[in-house]
N, C-alpha and C. Protein backbone atom coordinates (compact mmCIF):
# COMPACT_ATOMS: atom_id res chain seq x y z
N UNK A 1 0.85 -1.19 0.00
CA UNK A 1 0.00 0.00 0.00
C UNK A 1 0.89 1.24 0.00
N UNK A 2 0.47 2.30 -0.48
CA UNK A 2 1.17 3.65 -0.85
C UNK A 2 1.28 4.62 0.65
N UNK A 3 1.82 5.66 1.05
CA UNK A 3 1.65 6.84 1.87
C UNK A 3 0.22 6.93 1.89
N UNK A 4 -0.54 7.22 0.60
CA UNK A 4 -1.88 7.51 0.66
C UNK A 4 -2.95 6.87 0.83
N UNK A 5 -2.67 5.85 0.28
CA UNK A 5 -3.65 4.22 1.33
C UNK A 5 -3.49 4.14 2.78
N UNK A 6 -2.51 4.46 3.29
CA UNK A 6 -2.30 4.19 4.87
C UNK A 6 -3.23 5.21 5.74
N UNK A 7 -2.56 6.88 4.78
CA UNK A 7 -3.16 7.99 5.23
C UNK A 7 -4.86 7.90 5.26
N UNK A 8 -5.42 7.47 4.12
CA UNK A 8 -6.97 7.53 4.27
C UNK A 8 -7.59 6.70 5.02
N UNK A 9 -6.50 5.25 5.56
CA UNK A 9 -6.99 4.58 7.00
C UNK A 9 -6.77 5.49 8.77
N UNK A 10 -5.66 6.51 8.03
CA UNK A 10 -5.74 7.59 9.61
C UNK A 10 -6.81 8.72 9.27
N UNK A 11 -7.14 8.88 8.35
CA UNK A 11 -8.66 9.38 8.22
C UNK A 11 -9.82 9.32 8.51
N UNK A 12 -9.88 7.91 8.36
CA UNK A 12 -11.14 7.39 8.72
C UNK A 12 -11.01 7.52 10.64
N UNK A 13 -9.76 7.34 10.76
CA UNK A 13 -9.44 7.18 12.39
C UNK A 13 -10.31 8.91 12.33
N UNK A 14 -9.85 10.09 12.21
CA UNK A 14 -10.08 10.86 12.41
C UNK A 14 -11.60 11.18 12.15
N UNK A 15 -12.39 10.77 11.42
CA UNK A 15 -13.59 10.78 10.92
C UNK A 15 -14.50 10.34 12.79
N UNK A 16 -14.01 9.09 12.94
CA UNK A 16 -14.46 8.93 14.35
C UNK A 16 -13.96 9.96 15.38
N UNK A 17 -13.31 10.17 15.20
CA UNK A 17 -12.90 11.41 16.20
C UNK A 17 -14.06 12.38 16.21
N UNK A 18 -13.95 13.11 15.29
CA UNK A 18 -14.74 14.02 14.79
C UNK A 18 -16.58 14.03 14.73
N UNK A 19 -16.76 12.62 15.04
CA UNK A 19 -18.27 12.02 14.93
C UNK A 19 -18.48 12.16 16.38
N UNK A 20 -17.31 11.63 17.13
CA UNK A 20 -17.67 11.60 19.15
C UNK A 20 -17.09 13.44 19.14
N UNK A 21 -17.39 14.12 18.58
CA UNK A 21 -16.87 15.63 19.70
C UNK A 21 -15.71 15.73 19.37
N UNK A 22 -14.73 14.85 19.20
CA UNK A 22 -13.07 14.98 19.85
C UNK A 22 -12.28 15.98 18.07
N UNK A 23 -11.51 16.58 18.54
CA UNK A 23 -10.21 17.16 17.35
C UNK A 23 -10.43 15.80 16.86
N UNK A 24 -10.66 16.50 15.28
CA UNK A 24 -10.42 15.05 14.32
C UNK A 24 -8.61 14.57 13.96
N UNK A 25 -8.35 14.05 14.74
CA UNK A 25 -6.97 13.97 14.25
C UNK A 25 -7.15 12.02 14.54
N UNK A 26 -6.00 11.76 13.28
CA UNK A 26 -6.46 10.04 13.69
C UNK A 26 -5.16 9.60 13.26
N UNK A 27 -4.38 8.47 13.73
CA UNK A 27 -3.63 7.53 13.56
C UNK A 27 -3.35 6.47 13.34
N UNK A 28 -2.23 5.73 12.50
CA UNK A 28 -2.34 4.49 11.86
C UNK A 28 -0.62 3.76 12.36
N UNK A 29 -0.68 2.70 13.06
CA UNK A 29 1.22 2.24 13.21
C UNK A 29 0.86 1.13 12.17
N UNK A 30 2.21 1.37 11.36
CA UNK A 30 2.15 -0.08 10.54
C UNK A 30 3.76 -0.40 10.53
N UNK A 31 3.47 -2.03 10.50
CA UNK A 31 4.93 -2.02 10.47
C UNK A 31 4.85 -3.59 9.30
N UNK A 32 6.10 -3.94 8.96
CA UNK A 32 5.63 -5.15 7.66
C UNK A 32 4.63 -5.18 6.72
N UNK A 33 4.03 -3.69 6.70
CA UNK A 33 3.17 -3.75 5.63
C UNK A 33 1.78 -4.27 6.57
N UNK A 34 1.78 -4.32 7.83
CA UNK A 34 0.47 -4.36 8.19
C UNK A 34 -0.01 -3.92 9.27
N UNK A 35 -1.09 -3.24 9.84
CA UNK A 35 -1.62 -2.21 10.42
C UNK A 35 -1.74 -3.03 11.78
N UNK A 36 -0.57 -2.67 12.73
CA UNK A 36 -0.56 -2.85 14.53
C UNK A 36 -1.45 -2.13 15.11
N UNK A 37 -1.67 -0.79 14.92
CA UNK A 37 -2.36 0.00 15.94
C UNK A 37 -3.39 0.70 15.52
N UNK A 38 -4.38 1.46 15.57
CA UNK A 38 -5.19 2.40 15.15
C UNK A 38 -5.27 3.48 16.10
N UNK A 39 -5.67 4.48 15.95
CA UNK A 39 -6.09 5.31 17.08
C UNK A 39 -6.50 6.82 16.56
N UNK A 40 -7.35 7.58 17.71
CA UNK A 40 -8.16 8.88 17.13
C UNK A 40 -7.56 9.28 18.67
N UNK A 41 -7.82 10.71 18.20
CA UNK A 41 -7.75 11.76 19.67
C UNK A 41 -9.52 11.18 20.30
N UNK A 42 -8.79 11.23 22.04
CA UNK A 42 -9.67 10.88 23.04
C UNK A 42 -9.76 11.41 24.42
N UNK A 43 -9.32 13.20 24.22
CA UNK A 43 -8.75 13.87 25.40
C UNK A 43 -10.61 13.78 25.95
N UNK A 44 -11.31 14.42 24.97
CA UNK A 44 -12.19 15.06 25.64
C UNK A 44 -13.36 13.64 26.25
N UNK A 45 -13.23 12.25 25.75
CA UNK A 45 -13.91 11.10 26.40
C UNK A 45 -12.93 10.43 27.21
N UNK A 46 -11.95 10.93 27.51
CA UNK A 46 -11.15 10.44 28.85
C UNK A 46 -11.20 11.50 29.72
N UNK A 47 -11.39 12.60 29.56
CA UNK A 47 -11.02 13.63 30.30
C UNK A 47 -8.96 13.85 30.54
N UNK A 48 -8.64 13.41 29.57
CA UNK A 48 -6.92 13.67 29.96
C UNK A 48 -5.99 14.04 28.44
N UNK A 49 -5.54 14.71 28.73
CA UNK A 49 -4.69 16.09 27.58
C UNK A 49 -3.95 15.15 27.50
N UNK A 50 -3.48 13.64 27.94
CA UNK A 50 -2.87 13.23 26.77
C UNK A 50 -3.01 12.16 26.10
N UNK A 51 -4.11 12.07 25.57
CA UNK A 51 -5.04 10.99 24.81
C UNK A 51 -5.19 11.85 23.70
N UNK A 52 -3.84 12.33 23.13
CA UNK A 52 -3.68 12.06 21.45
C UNK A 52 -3.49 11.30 20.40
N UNK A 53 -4.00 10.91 19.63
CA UNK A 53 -3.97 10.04 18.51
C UNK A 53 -2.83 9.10 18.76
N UNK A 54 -1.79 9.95 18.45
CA UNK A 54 -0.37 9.42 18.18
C UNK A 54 -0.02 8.82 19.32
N UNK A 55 -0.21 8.94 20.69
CA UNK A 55 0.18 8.72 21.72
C UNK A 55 -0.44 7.86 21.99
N UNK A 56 -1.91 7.40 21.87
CA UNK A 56 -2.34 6.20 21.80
C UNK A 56 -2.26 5.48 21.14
N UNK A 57 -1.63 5.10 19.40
CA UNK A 57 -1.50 4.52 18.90
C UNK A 57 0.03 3.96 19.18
N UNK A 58 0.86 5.27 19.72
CA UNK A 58 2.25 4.40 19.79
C UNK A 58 2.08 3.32 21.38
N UNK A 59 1.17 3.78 22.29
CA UNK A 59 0.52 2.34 23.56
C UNK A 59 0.32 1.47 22.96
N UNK A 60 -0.81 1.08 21.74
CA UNK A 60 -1.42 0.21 21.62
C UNK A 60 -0.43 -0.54 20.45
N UNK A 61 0.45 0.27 20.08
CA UNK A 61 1.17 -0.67 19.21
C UNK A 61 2.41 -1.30 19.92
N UNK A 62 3.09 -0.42 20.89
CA UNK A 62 3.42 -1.36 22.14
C UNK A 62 3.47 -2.70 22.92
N UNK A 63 1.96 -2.40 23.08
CA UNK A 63 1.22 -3.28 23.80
C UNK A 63 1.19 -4.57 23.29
N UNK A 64 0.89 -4.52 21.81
CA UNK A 64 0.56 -5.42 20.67
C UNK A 64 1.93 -6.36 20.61
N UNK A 65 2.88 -5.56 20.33
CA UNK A 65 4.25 -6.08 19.68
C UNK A 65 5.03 -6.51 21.08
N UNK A 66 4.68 -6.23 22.23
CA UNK A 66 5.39 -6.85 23.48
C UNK A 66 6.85 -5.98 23.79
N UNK A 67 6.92 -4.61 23.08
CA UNK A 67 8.16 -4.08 22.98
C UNK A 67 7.84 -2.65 23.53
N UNK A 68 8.83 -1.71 23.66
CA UNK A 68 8.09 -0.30 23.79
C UNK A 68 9.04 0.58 22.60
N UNK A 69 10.31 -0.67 22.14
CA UNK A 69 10.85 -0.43 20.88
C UNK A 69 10.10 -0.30 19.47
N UNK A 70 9.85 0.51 18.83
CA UNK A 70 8.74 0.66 17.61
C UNK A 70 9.73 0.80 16.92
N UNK A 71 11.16 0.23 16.61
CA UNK A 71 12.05 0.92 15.35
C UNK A 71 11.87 0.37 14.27
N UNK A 72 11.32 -0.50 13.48
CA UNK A 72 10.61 -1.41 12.51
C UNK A 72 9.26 -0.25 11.98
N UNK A 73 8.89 0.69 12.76
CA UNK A 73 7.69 1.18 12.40
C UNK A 73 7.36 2.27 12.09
N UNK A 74 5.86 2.64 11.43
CA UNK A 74 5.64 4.02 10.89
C UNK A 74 4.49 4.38 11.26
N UNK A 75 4.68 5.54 11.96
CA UNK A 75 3.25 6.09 11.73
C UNK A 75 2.98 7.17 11.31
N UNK A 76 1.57 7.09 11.01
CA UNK A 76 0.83 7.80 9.99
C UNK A 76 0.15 8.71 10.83
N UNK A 77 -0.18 9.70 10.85
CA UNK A 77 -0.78 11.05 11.43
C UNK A 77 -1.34 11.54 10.61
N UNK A 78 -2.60 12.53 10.51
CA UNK A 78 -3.25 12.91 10.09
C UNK A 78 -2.89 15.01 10.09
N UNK A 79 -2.37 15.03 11.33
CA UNK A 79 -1.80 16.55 11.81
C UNK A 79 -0.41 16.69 12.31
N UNK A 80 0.00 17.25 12.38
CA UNK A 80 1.87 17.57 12.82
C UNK A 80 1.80 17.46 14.21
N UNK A 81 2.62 16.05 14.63
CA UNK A 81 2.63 16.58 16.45
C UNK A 81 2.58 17.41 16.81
N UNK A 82 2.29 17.36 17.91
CA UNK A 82 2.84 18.36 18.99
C UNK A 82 4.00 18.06 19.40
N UNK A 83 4.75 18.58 20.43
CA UNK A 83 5.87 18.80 21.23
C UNK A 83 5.86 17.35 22.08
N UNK A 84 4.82 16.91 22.76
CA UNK A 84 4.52 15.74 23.81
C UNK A 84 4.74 14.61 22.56
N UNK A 85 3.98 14.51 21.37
CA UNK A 85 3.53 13.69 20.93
C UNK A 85 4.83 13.47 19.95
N UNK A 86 5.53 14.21 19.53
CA UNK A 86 7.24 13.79 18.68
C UNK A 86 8.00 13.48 19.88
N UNK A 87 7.72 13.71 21.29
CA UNK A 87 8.82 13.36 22.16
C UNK A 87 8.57 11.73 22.08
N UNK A 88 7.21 11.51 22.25
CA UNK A 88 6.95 9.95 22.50
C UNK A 88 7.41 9.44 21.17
N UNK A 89 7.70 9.91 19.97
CA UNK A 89 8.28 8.99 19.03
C UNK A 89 9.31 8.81 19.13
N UNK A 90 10.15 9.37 19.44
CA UNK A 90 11.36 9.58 19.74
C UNK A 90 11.82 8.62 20.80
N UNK A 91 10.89 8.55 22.03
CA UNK A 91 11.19 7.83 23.07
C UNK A 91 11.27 6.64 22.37
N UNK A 92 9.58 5.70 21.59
CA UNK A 92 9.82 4.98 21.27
C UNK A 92 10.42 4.53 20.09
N UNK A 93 11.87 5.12 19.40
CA UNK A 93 12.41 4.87 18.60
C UNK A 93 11.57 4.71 17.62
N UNK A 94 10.57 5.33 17.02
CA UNK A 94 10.27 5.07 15.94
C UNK A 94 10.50 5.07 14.77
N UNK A 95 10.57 4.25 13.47
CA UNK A 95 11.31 4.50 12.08
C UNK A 95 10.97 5.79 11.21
N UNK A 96 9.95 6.05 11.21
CA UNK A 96 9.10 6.75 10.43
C UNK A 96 8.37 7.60 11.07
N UNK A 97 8.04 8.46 10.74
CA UNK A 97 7.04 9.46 10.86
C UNK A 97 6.20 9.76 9.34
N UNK A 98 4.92 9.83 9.38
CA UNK A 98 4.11 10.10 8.01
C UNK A 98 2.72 11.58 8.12
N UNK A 99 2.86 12.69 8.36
CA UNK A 99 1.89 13.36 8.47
C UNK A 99 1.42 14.31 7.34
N UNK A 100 0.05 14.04 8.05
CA UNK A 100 -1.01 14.95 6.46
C UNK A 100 -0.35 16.47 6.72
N UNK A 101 -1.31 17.06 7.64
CA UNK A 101 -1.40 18.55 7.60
C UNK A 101 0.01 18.74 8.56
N UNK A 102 0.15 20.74 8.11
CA UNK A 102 1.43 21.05 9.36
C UNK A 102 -0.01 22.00 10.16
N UNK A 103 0.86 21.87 11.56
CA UNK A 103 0.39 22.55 12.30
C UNK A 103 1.21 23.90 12.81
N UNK A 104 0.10 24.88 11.68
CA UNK A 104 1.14 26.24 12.37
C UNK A 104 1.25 27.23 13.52
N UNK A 105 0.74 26.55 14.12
CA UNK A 105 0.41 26.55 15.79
C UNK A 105 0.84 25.96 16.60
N UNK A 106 1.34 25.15 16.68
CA UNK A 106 1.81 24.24 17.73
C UNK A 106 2.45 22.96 16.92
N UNK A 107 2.91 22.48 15.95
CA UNK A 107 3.56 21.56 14.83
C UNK A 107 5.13 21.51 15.62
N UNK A 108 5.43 20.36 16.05
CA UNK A 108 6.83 20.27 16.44
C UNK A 108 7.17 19.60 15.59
N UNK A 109 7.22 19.21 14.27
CA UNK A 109 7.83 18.68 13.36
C UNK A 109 8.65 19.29 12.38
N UNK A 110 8.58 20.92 12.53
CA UNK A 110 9.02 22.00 11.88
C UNK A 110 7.95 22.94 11.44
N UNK A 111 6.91 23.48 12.07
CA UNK A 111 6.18 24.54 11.79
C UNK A 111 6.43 25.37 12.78
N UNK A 112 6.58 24.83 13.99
CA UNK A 112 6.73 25.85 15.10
C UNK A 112 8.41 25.60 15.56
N UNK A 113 8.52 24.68 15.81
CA UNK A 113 9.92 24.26 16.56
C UNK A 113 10.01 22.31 15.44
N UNK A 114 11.16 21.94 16.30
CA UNK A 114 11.76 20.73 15.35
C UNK A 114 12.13 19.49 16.48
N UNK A 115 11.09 18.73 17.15
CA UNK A 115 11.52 18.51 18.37
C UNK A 115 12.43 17.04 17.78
N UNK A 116 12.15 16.21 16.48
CA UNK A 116 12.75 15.30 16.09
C UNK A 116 13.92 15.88 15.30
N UNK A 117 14.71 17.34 15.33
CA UNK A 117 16.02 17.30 15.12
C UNK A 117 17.10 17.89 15.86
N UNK A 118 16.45 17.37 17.34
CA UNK A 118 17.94 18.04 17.96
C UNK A 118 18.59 17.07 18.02
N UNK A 119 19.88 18.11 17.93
CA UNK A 119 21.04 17.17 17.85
C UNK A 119 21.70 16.02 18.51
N UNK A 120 21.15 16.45 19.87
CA UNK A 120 21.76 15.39 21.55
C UNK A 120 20.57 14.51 21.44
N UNK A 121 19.79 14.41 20.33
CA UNK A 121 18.92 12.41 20.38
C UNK A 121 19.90 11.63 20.49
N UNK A 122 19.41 10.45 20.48
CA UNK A 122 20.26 9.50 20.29
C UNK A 122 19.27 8.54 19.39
N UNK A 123 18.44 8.97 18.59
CA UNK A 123 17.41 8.43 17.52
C UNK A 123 16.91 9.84 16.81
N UNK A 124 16.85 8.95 15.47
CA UNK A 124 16.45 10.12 14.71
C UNK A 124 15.04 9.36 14.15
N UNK A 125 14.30 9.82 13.68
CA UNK A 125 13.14 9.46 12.89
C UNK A 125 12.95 10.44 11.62
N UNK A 126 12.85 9.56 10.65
CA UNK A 126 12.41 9.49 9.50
C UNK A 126 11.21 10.56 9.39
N UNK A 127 11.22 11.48 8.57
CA UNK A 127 9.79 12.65 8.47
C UNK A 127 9.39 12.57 7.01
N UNK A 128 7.76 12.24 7.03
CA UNK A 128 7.40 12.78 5.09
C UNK A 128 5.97 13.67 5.66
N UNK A 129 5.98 14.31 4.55
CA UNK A 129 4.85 15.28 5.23
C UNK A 129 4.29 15.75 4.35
N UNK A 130 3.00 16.24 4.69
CA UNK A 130 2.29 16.58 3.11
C UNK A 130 1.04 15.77 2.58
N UNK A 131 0.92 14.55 2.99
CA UNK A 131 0.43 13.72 2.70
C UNK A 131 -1.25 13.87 2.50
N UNK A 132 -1.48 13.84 1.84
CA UNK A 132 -3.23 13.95 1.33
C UNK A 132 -3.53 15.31 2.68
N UNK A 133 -2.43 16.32 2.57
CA UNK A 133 -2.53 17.39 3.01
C UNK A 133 -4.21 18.30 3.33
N UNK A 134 -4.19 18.05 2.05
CA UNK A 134 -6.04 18.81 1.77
C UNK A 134 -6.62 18.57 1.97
N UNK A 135 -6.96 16.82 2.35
CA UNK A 135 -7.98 16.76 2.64
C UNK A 135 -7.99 16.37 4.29
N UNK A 136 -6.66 16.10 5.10
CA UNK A 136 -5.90 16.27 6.72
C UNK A 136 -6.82 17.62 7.11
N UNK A 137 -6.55 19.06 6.35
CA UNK A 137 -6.70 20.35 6.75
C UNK A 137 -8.30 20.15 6.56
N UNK A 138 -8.96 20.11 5.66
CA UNK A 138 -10.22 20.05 5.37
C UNK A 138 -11.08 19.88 6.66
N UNK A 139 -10.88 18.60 6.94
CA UNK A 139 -11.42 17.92 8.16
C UNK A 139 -11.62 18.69 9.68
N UNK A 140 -10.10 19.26 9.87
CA UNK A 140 -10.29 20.23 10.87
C UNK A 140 -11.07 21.04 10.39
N UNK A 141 -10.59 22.04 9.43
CA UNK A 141 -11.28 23.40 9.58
C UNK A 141 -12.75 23.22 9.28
N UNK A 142 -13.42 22.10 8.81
CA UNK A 142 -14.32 21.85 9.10
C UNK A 142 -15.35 21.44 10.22
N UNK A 143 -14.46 21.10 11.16
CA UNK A 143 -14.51 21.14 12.66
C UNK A 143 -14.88 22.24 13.63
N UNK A 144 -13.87 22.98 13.31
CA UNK A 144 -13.90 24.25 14.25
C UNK A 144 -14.94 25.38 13.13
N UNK A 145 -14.81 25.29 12.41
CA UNK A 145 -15.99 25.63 11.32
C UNK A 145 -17.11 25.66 12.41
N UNK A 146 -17.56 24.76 12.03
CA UNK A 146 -18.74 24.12 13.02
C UNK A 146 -19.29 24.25 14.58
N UNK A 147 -17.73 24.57 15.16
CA UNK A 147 -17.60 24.59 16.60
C UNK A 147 -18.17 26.01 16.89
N UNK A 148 -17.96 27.07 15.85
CA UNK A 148 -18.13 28.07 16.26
C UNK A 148 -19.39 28.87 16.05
């Protein structure tokens, strides 16, 4: 499957997001070509700021694989981390990074700050970005569209 096959399965993640209340942002871990984890933002049905997409998908792909090592793996994002959410890739060594939209607000992937290129890591991760961009952005601003 392509960047963009993976991406329209963290879409759909986000689609549920967006159906319960929550920031549509959604996530996909794949690793061997097949999908370990899924996950959507879930701050506002947990009540806790850090039940982001990414952060639950890098648990549950964890959890899955018996490791807290993810270096075999990629995930797919729908929006540009945050600051919390590139630290946890980082923690868990992840191979890849894949995100739709940047976030020019708070994007630690390089919109605001670059939290996966300082220099004193001792892991680097892989960045592509861009990815079915238009229709990543769509989704939000269709969101807060709405919200307001």
């Amino acid at each position: 499957m392509s960047h963009q096959d993976w991406m329209r399965m963290a879409l759909e993640q986000a689609k549920i997001a967006y159906d319960l209340g929550e920031v549509p942002i959604g996530a996909v871990v794949i690793q061997d070509n097949k999908v370990i984890a899924l996950a959507h933002n879930e701050k506002e049905q947990r009540q806790d700021p850090t039940a982001h997409a990414e952060v639950l998908a890098v648990q549950r792909a964890t959890e899955k694989l018996g490791t807290w090592r993810l270096s075999d793996a990629t995930l797919y994002v729908t929006l540009e981390p945050c600051p919390m959410c590139a630290g946890a890739l980082v923690q868990s060594r992840l191979r890849t990074l894949v995100f739709g939209a940047s976030d020019l607000k708070g994007g630690a992937v390089g919109s605001v700050m670059n939290v996966l290129d300082f220099s004193r890591w001792n892991h680097r991760v892989e960045v592509v970005a861009g990815i079915l961009e238009e229709d990543c952005s769509a989704i939000l601003k269709n969101f807060f569209r709405q919200r307001r």
